[in-house]
Each structure stands twice: as C-alpha cells, then as structure tokens.
Protein backbone atom coordinates (compact mmCIF):
# COMPACT_ATOMS: atom_id res chain seq x y z
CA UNK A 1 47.74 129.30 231.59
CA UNK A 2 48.64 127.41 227.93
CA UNK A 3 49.98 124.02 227.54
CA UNK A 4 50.46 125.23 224.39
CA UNK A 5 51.89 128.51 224.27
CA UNK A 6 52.93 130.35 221.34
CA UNK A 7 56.17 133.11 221.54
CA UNK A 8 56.91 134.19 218.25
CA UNK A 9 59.83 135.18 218.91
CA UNK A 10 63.05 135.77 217.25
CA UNK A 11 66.50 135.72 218.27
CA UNK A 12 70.02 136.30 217.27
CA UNK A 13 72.89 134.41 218.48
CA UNK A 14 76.68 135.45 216.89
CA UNK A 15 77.92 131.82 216.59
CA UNK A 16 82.16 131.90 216.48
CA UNK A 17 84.11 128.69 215.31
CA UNK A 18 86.01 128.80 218.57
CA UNK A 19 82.76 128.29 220.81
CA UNK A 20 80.75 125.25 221.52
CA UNK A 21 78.60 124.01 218.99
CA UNK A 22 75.27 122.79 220.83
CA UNK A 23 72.31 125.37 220.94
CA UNK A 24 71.02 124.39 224.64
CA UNK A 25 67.78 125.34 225.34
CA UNK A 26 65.59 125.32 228.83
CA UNK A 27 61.60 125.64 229.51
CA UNK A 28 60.28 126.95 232.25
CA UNK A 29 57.38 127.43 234.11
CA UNK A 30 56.53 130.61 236.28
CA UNK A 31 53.78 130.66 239.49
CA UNK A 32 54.81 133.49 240.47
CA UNK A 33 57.52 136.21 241.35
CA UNK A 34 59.30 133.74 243.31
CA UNK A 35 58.77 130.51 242.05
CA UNK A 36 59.89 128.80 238.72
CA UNK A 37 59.55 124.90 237.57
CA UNK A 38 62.12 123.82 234.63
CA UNK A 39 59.63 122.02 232.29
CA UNK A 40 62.46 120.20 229.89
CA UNK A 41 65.10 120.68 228.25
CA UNK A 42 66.75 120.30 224.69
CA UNK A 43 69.81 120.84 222.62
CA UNK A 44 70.36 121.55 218.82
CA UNK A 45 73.31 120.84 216.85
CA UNK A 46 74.31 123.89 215.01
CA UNK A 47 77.19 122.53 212.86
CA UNK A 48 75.03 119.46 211.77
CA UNK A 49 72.00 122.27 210.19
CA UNK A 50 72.37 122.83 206.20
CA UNK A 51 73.34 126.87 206.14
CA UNK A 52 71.60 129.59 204.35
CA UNK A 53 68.10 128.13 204.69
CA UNK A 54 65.77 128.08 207.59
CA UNK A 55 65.11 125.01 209.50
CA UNK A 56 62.37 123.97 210.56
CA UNK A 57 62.53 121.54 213.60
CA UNK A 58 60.54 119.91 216.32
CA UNK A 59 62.44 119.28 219.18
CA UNK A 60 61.25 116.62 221.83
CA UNK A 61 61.55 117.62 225.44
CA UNK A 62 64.15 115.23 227.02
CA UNK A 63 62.94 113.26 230.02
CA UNK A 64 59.76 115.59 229.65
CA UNK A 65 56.05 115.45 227.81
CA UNK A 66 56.16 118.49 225.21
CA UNK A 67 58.09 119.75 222.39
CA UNK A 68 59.58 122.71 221.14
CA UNK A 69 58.92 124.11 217.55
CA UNK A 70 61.12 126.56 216.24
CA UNK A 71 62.63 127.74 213.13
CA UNK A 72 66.71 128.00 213.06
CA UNK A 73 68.87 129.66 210.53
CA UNK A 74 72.44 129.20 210.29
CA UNK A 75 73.86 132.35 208.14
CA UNK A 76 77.31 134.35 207.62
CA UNK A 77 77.94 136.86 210.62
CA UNK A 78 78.21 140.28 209.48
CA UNK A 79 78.79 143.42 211.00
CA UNK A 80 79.58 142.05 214.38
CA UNK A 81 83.15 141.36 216.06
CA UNK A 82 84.89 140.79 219.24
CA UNK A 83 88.79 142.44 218.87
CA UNK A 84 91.10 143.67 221.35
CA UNK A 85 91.89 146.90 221.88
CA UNK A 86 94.55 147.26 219.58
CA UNK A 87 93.26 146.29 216.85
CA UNK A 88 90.25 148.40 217.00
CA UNK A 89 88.22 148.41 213.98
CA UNK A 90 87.85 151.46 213.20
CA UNK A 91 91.48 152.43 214.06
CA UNK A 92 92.51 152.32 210.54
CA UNK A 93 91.77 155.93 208.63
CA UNK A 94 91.22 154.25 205.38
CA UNK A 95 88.21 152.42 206.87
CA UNK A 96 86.84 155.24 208.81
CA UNK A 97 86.39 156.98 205.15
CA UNK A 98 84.94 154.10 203.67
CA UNK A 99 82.15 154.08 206.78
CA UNK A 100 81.41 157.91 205.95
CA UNK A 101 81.18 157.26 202.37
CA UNK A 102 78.78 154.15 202.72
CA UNK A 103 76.46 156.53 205.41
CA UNK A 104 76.57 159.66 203.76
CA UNK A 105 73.43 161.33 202.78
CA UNK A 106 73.31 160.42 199.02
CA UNK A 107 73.44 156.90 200.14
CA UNK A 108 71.09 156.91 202.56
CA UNK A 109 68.60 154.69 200.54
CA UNK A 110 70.44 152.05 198.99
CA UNK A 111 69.95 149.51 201.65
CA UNK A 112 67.26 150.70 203.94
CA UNK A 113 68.02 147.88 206.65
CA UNK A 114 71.62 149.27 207.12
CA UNK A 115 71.03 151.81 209.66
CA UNK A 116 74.47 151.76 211.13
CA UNK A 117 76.51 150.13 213.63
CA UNK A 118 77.86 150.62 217.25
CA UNK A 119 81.49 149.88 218.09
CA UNK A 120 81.86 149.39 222.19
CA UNK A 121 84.95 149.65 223.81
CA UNK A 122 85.10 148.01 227.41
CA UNK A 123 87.49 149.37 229.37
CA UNK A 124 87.76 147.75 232.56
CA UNK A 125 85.44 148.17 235.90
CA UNK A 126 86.09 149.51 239.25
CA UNK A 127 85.21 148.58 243.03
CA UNK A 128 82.83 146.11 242.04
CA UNK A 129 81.16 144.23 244.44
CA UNK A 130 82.50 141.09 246.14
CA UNK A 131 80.32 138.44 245.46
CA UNK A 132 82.34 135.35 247.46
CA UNK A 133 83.86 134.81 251.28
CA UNK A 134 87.01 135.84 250.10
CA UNK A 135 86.07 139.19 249.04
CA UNK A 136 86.75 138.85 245.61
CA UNK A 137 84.62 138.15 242.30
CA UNK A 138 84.82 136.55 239.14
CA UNK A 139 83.60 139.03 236.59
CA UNK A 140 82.41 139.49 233.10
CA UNK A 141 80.86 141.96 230.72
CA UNK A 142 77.54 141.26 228.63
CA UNK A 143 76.56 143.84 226.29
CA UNK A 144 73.10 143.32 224.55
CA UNK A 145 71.80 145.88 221.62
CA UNK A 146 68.26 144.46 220.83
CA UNK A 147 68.41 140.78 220.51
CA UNK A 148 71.98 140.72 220.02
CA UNK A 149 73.92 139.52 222.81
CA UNK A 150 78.24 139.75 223.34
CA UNK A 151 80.32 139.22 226.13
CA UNK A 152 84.06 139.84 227.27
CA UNK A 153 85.90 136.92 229.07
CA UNK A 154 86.05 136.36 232.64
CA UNK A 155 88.80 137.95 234.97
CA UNK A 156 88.84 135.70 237.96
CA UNK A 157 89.53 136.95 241.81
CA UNK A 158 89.67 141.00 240.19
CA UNK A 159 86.90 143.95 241.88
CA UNK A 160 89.06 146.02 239.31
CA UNK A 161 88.31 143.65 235.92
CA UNK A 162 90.08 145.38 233.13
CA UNK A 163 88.63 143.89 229.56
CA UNK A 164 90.54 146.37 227.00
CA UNK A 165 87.71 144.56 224.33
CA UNK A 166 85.89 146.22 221.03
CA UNK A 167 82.75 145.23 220.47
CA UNK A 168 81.21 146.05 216.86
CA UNK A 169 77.10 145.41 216.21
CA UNK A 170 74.98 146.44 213.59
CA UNK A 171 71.92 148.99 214.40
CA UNK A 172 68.81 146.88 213.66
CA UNK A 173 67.00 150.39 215.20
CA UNK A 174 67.64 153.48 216.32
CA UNK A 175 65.52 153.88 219.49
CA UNK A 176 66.94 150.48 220.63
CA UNK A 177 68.78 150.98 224.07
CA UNK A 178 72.55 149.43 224.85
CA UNK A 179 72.95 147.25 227.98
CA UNK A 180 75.99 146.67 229.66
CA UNK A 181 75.60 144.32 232.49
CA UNK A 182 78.39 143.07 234.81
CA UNK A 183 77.98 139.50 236.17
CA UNK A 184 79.54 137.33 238.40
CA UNK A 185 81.19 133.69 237.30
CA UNK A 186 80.02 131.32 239.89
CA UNK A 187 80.93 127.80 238.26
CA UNK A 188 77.64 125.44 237.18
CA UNK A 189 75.31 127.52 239.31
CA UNK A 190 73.74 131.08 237.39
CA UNK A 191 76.29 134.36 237.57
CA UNK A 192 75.46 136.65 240.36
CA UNK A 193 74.57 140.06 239.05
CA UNK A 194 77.23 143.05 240.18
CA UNK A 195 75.55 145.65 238.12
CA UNK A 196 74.14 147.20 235.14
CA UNK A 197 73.92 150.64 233.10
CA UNK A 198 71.43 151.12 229.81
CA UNK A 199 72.28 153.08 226.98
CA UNK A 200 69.62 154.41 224.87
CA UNK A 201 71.15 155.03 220.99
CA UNK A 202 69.50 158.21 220.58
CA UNK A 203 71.33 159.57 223.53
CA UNK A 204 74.88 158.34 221.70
C-alpha cells in the first residue's frame, strides 16, 4: 500500500568476467497470492561503475512512472569460487594447513567478520522429475548461503544431471541455512522448480 516503498535491502551478487555485464532489474506489484503486475523495469551497467566506492544511482523506470534508488558497489570477489571437481580447493594439503592455522583458536579475533567458509561439492542428481512432453528436463543447481547466490550449468534432456562442481562461500553467519534448489531450464519463460533441500550450518 506505498507508492513509495522503502526495502533496505542488501544484496550480493559474485560478478565473473565470463558472464554478462548488465545488472537487470524487475518491479513488481503483488494483489495477492495469485496475482502479480510487473511495474518497470531497468538495467545497470556494471563494467561502466568506478570500483571500490559505492554508487549511488537513481534509476528511471523504462516505459514506466517511478524510479529505483539504490546504492551499488563494485569490489574484488573473495572467498568465493566455482571449480570442477578436480581441482577442488581444498584438495591441496598445504592449503588445508594454512585454513587450520588462519581458524585456530589463538586467531580467533584477528578479523572478527571472518567466520569461515563452506566448500559445496555437487555431485549430480537422480530421478528428477520430468518437467516437458518428452519426459525429460533441463536441469540446474542453485545454491544460496544468505544473500549469496551460485549456480552449476545446465545439463539439457538428463533426469540423472551429474554437475561434478565445488562451490566455495564465505560464512557471513553461523545460524544461516544452505539451500540447494534444483530448477528446470525452460528457455525465455521462468525455470520450473524440480526440488529443493535446506541446510542449516549449525547442523554441518
């Protein structure tokens, strides 16, 4: 009931060099359960933003009344990677000592917001649901700790998707739950959802 609402929000997006470089973003309206208006739209382009400083931008709605005011920073990426398999992270023994050192107890204090990290490996799926007529799907992984968000790439016409992917993110809070979500590829139109399973951290 606002025309003009205020989120506060904030939200972290790992930006790679091999993706896309637009920010798109989408308002939307909600009557109820069931029905949902798009109110405008607007895109943001990351590589043209001065890094290392927050931006402050308002962003006109296009073909739409409104705008969007929101504060973007553009910084390094640490502590989170996509690898394969083989070249898991924390394979090597050499690093695996350095981790312990850097979380032992004496250390415990000298950077309060390093808590930790997670390191994900996704395997593959099984007997997944077919989402078209030909009794097949198109699915991928998303795996979101928090406000951080990663995904695996999509193996088409597969119920038994196999990934073989190592996800690394850093622990922003302990009592923050892992979701793994399987989805669907279907084109322009919104992945279907095949299914879902929430990790709390604690229970790790």
């Amino acid at each position: 009931k606002s025309a003009n609402p205020q989120w506060r929000e904030q939200f972290d997006f790992h930006y790679f060099s091999d993706r896309k470089d637009m920010l798109d973003i989408e308002v939307w309206r909600k009557d109820n359960k069931k029905h949902e208006e798009l109110l405008g739209t607007c895109q943001v382009d990351i590589t043209a933003l001065p890094t290392k400083q927050t931006n402050c931008l308002e962003l006109p709605l296009e073909k739409h009344p409104g705008s969007l005011l929101m504060l973007i920073a553009v910084a390094p990426c640490t502590g989170v990677s996509i690898s394969d398999l083989c070249v898991c992270p924390l394979a090597d023994p050499s690093e695996r000592q350095q981790i312990s050192q850097r979380y032992c107890i004496k250390n415990s204090f000298r950077d309060i917001k390093d808590i930790g990290f997670l390191q994900v490996k996704v395997l593959k799926a099984v007997d997944l649901l077919a989402a078209d007529f030909a009794g097949k799907s198109d699915p991928f992984c998303v795996l979101e700790l928090g406000n951080d968000s990663l995904q695996t790439h999509t193996v088409y016409k597969n119920l038994n998707p196999e990934w073989n992917k190592v996800f690394t993110f850093p622990i922003k809070d302990i009592h923050d739950v892992l979701e793994v979500t399987v989805f669907d590829e279907d084109g322009d139109k919104p992945p279907d959802f095949l299914g879902k399973v929430a990790i709390p951290l604690l229970s790790v």
